[in-house]
Protein backbone atom coordinates (compact mmCIF):
# COMPACT_ATOMS: atom_id res chain seq x y z
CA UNK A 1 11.94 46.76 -7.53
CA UNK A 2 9.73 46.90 -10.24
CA UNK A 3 7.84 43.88 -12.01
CA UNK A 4 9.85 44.84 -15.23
CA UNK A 5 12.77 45.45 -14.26
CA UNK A 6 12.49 41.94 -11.63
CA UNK A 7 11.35 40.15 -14.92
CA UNK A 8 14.50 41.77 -17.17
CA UNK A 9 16.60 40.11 -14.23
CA UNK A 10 15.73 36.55 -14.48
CA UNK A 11 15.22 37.03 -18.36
CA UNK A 12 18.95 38.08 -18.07
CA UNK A 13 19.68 35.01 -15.93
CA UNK A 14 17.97 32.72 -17.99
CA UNK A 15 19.24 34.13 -21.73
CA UNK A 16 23.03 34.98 -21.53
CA UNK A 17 24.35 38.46 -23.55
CA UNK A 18 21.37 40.86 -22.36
CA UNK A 19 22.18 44.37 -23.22
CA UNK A 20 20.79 45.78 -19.63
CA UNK A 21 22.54 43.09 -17.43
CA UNK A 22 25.83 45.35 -18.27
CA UNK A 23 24.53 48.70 -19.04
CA UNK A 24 24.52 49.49 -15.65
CA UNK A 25 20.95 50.09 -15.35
CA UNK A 26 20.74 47.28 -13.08
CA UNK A 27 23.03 47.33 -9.80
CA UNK A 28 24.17 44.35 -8.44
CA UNK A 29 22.15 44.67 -5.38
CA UNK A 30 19.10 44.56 -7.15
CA UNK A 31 20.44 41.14 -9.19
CA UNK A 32 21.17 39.68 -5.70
CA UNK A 33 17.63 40.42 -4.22
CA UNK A 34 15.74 38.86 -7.43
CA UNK A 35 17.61 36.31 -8.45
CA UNK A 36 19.59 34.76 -5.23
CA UNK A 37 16.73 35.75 -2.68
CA UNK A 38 13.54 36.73 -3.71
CA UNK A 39 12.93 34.47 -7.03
CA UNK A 40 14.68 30.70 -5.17
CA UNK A 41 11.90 31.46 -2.00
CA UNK A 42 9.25 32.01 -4.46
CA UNK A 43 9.77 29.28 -6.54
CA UNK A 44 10.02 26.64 -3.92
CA UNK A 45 7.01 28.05 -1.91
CA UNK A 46 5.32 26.94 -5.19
CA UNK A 47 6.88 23.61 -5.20
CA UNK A 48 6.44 22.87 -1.69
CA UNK A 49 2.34 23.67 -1.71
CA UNK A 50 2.31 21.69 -4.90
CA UNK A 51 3.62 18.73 -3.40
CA UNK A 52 2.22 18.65 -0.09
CA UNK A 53 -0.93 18.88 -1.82
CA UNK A 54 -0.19 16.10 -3.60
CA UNK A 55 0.83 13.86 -1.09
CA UNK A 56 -2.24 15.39 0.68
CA UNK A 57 -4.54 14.34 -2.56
CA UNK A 58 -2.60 10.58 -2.49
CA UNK A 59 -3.37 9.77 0.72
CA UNK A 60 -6.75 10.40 1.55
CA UNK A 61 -7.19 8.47 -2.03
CA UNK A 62 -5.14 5.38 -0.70
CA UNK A 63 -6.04 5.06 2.66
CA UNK A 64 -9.58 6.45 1.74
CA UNK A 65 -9.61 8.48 4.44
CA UNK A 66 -10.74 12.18 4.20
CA UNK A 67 -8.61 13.39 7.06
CA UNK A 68 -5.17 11.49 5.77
CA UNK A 69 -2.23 14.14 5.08
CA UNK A 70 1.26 14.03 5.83
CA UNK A 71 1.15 16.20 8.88
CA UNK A 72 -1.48 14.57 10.53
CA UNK A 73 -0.56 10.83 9.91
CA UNK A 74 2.86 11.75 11.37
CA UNK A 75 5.31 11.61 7.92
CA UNK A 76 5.85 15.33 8.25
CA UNK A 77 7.16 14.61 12.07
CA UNK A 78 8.81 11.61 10.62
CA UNK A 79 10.81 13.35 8.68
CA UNK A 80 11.50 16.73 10.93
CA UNK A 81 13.28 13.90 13.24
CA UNK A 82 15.81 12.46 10.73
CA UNK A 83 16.57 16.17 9.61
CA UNK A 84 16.72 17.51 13.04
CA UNK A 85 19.08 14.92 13.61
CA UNK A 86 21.64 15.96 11.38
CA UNK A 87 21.03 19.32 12.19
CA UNK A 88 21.87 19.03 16.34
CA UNK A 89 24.20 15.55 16.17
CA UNK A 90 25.20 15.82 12.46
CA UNK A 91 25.47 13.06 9.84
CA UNK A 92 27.43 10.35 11.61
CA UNK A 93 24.33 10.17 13.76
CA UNK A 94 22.07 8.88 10.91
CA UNK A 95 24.97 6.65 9.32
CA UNK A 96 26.62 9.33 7.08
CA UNK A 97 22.88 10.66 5.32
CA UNK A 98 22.68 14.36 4.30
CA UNK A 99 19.85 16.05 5.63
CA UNK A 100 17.66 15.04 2.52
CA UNK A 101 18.68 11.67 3.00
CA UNK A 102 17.46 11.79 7.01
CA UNK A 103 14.63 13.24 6.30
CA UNK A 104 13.48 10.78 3.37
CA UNK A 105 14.47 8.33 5.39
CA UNK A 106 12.04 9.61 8.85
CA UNK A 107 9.66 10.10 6.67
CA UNK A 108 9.50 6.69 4.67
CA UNK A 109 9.70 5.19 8.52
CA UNK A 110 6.76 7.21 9.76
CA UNK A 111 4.88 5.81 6.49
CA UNK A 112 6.19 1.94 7.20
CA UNK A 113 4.99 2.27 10.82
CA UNK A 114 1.84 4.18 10.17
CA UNK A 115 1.00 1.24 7.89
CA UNK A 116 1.81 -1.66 9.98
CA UNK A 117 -0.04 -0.23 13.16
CA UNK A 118 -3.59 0.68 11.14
CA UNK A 119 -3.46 -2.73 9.50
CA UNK A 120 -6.08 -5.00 10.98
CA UNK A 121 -7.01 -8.09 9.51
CA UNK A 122 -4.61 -7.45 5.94
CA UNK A 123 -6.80 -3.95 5.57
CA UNK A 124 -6.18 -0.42 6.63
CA UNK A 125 -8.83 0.63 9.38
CA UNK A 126 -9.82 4.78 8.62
CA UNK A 127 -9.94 4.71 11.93
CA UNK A 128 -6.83 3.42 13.40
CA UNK A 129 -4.67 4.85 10.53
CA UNK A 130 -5.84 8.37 12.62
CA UNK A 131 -5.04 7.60 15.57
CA UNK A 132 -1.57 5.69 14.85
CA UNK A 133 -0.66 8.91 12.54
CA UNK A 134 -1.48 11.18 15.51
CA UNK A 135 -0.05 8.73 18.43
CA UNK A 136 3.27 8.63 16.34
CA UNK A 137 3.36 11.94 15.56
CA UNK A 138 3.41 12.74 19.03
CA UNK A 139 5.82 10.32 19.83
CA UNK A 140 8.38 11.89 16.81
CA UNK A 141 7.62 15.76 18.08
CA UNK A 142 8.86 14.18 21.52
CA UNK A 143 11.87 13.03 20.10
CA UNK A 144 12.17 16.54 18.16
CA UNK A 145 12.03 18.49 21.45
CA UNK A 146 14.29 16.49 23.33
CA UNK A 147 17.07 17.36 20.67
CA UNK A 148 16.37 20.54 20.59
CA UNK A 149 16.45 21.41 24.36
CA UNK A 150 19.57 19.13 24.80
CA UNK A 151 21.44 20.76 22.07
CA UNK A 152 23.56 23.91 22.11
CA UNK A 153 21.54 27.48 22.47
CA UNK A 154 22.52 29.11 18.58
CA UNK A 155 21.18 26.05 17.51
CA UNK A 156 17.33 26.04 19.17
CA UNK A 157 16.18 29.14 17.01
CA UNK A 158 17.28 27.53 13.71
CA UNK A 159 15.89 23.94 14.86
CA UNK A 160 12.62 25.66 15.71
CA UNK A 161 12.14 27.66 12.77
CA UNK A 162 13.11 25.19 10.52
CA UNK A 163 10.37 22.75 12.40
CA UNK A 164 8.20 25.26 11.71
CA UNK A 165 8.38 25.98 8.02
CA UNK A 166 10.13 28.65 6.03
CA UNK A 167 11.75 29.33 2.79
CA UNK A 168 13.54 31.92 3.49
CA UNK A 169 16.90 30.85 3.17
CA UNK A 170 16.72 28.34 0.17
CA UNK A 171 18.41 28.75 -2.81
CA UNK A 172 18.78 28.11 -6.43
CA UNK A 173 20.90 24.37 -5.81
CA UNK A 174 18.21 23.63 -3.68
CA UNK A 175 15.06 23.09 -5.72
CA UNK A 176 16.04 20.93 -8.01
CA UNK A 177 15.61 17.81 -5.66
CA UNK A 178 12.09 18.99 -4.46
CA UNK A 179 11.01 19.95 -8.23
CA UNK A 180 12.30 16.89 -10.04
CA UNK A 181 10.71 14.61 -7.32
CA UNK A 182 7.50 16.60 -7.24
CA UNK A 183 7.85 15.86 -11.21
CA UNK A 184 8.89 11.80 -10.83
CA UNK A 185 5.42 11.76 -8.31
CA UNK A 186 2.60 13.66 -10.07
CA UNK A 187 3.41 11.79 -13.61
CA UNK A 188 3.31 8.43 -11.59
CA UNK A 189 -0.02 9.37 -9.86
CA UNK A 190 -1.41 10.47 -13.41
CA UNK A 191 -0.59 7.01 -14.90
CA UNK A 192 -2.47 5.26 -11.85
CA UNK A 193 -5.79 7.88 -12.33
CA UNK A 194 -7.58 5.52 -13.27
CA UNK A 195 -6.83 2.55 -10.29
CA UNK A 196 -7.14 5.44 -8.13
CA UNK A 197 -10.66 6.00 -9.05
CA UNK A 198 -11.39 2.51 -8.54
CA UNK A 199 -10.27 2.37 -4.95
CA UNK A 200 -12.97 4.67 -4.02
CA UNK A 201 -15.36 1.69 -4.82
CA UNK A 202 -13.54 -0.16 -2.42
CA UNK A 203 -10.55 -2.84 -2.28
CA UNK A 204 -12.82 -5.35 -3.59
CA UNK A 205 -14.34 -3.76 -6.15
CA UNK A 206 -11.09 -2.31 -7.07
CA UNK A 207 -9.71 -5.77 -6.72
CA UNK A 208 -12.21 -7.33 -9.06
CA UNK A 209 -11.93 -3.94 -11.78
CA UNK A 210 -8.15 -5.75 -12.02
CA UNK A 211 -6.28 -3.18 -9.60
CA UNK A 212 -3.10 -4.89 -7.94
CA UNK A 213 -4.16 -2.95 -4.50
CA UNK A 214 -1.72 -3.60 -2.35
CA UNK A 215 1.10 -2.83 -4.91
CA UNK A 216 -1.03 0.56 -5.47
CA UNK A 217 -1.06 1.47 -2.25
CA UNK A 218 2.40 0.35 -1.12
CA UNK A 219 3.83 2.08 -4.27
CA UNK A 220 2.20 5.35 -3.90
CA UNK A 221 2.21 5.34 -0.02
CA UNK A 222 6.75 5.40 -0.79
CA UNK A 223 6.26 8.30 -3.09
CA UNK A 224 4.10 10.28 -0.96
CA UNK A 225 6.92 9.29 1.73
CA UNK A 226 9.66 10.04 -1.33
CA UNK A 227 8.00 13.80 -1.55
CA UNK A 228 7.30 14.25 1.98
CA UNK A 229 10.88 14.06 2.96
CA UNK A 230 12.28 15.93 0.38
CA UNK A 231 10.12 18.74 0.69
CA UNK A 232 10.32 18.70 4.56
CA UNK A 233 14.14 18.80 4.16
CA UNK A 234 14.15 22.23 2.49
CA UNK A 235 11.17 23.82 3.96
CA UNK A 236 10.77 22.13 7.11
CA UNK A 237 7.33 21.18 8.60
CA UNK A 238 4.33 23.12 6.93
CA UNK A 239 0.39 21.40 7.79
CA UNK A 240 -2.56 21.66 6.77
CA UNK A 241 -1.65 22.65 2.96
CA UNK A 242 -2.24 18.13 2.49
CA UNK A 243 -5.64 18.35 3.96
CA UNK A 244 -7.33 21.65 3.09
CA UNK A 245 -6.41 21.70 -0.74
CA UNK A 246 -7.26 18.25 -1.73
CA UNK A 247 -10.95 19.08 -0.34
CA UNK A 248 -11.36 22.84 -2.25
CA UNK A 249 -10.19 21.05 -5.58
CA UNK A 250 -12.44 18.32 -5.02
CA UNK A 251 -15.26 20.52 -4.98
CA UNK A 252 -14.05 22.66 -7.78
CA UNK A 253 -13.04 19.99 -9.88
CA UNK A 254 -15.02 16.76 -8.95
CA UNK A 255 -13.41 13.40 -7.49
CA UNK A 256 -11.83 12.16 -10.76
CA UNK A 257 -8.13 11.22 -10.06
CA UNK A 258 -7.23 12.98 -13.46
CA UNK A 259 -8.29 16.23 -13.51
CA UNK A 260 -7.86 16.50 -9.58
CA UNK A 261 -3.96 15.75 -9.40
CA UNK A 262 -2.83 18.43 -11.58
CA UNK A 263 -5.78 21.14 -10.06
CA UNK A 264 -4.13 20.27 -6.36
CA UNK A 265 -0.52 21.08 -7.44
CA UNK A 266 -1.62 23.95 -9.04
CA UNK A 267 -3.62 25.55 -5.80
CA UNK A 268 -1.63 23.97 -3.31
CA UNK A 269 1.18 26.42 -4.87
CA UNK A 270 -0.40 29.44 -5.20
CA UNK A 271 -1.50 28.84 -1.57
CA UNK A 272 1.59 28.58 -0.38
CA UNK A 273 3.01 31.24 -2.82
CA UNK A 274 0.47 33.64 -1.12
CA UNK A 275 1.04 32.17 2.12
CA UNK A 276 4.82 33.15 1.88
CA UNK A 277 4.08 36.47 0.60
CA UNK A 278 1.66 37.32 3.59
CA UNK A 279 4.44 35.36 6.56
CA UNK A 280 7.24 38.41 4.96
CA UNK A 281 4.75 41.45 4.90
CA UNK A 282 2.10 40.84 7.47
CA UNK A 283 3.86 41.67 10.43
CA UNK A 284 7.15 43.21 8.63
CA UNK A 285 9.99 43.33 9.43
CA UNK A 286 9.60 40.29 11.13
CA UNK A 287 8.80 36.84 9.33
CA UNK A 288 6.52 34.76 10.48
CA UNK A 289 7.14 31.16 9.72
CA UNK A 290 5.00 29.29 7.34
CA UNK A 291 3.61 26.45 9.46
CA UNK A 292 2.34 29.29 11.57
CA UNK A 293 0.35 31.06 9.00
CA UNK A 294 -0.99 27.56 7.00
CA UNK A 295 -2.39 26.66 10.48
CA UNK A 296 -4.22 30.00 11.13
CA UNK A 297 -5.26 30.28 7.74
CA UNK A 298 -6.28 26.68 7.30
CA UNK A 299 -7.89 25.74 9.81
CA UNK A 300 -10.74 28.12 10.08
CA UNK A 301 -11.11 27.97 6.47
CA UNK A 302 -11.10 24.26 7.08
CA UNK A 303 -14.10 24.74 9.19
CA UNK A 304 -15.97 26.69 7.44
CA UNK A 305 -15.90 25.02 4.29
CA UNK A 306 -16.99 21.64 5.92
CA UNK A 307 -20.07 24.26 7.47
CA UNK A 308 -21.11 25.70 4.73
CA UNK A 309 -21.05 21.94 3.22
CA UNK A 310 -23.39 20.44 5.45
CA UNK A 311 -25.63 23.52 5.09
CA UNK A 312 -25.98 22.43 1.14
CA UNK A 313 -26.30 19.28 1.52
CA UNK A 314 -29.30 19.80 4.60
CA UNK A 315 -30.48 22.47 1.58
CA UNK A 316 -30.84 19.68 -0.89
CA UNK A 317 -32.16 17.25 1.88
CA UNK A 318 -34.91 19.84 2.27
C-alpha cells in the first residue's frame, strides 16, 4: 500500500461520495487493511503514549517525585487486575463492570492505596510513595498470575499479551473512550499549569501562593487514575513511556507546567507510534508486544540520559 493511495482511503472514509472508493481502483482488501486494521492501531498507539505520558508528567509533578509513573507506583498493575478479572472470571466477578469499568476501577484503587500508605504525618513521603507503588505492584502482578495460571489454557496467551501491551487488535469503537478522556485530562491539567508550578516550591509555599493542595493533588491523582485505566483497558500494560518522556521534554522544553503538558502528549505518541511500528517489523512476522519493546528501549535510554546529565552538570561544576 502506498501513502496515497492509504491517505485516498481514510479521505474516502472520512468525506462520503469519493469518486475512487467505487471506481474499483481500490479493492476491498486494501480498505480493510487501512481503515479497520492498520489506521485504529496507529491511532491509539498515539493516544496511548500521549496519555501515559501524561499521567507520567502529573505524577512526578504531584507527588514531586522524579521516579513517579503509573507503572512503577503500581496503577498500571492496578488496573491489569480489574481487567484481567473480567477477562478469566468475567463481569459478575467485578459486580457487572465492563472491562473499562474494572480496569478504571483497579486502577483508581491502586491510586487510593498508594496514597494512604506514603502518607506520613498528612504529607506524601518521595520515599515511601516508591516503595508502596513497587510493594503493591508486586502484590497486584501476584494476583495477575494467579488468574492466569488457574484459568483455562486458550485463555493464558491472550491474558499475557494483553498484560503485556499491544494494539493490535483495537478498533475504530474503541478509541473514543481513551481519546475523549485523554482530552477531559490534558485541558484540566492545562487549567491547573499554573498551581502545578507552584507545587514545585513546595506544599507550603504552594499553600501560601493560594493553591488548595490537597484538592490539587487528590483531583489530579483521580484523573491520572481516570486515564490510567482507560488506556490500560485497551492496550494493556505498557511502562516506562510515564517516566522516560516526562524527563526528555523537560529538558527540551524547561519545567513550566504549560508548555510541558502539551510537548509530553505530543512525544509520548510518536514514541509509542514508532514503538508500534518497530514491535510489527522488527522481528516480522511475529509481533512483539509493546511493553516488551518500551522496556528495552527505555530503559537504556533512561540511563543514559541521566549519564550524560550528570556529566553536564560535573562540566559546569568544573
Amino acid at each position: 500500500m502506498s501513502l496515497t493511495d492509504s491517505l485516498r482511503i481514510i479521505v474516502g472514509h472520512v468525506i462520503s461520495g469519493m469518486p475512487w472508493m467505487t471506481d474499483g481502483s481500490i479493492s476491498t482488501l486494501q480498505d480493510q487493511a487501512v481503515w479497520q486494521f492498520r489506521l485504529p492501531r496507529s491511532l491509539m498507539a498515539a493516544i496511548a503514549g500521549g496519555g501515559l505520558a501524561l499521567a507520567g508528567t502529573l505524577m512526578q509533578a504531584v507527588v514531586r517525585n522524579p521516579l513517579a509513573e503509573p507503572y512503577i507506583l503500581g496503577v498500571s498493575a492496578g488496573a491489569g487486575v480489574g481487567a484481567v478479572l473480567v477477562i478469566v472470571l468475567g463481569s459478575a466477578a467485578v459486580g457487572g463492570l465492563g472491562l473499562q469499568a474494572s480496569a478504571f476501577a483497579g486502577a483508581l484503587f491502586a491510586t487510593v492505596a498508594v496514597y494512604l500508605f506514603a502518607r506520613q504525618r498528612g504529607s506524601i513521603s518521595p520515599t515511601r510513595l516508591i516503595l508502596s507503588g513497587v510493594a503493591l505492584g508486586s502484590l497486584f502482578s501476584a494476583v495477575t498470575s494467579y488468574l492466569t495460571i488457574t484459568t483455562d489454557a486458550q485463555n493464558v496467551f491472550s491474558v499475557l499479551f494483553f498484560l503485556l501491551g499491544s494494539v493490535s487488535a483495537v478498533t475504530m469503537g474503541q478509541l473514543a473512550s481513551p481519546a475523549v478522556v485523554l482530552g477531559l485530562v490534558l485541558v484540566l491539567a492545562l487549567t491547573q499549569g499554573r498551581s502545578l508550578n507552584a507545587l514545585l516550591t513546595g506544599d507550603e509555599a504552594a499553600t501560601s501562593l493560594g493553591v488548595d493542595v490537597q484538592r490539587l493533588r487528590g483531583g489530579l491523582l483521580i484523573a491520572t487514575a481516570l486515564l490510567t485505566g482507560t488506556i490500560v483497558s485497551v492496550a494493556g500494560g505498557i511502562g516506562f513511556v510515564g517516566l522516560v518522556i516526562p524527563h526528555v521534554c523537560r529538558i527540551l522544553v524547561g519545567s513550566d507546567h504549560r508548555r510541558m503538558l502539551p510537548a509530553a502528549v505530543i512525544a509520548g505518541a510518536l514514541f509509542l507510534s514508532l514503538a508500534d511500528l518497530l514491535s510489527r517489523t522488527v522481528a516480522a512476522p511475529t509481533e512483539i508486544p509493546l511493553g516488551i519493546l518500551t522496556a528495552m528501549v527505555g530503559a537504556p535510554f533512561f540511563l543514559w540520559l541521566m549519564r550524560r546529565k550528570r556529566a553536564l552538570q560535573a562540566g559546569m561544576n568544573r
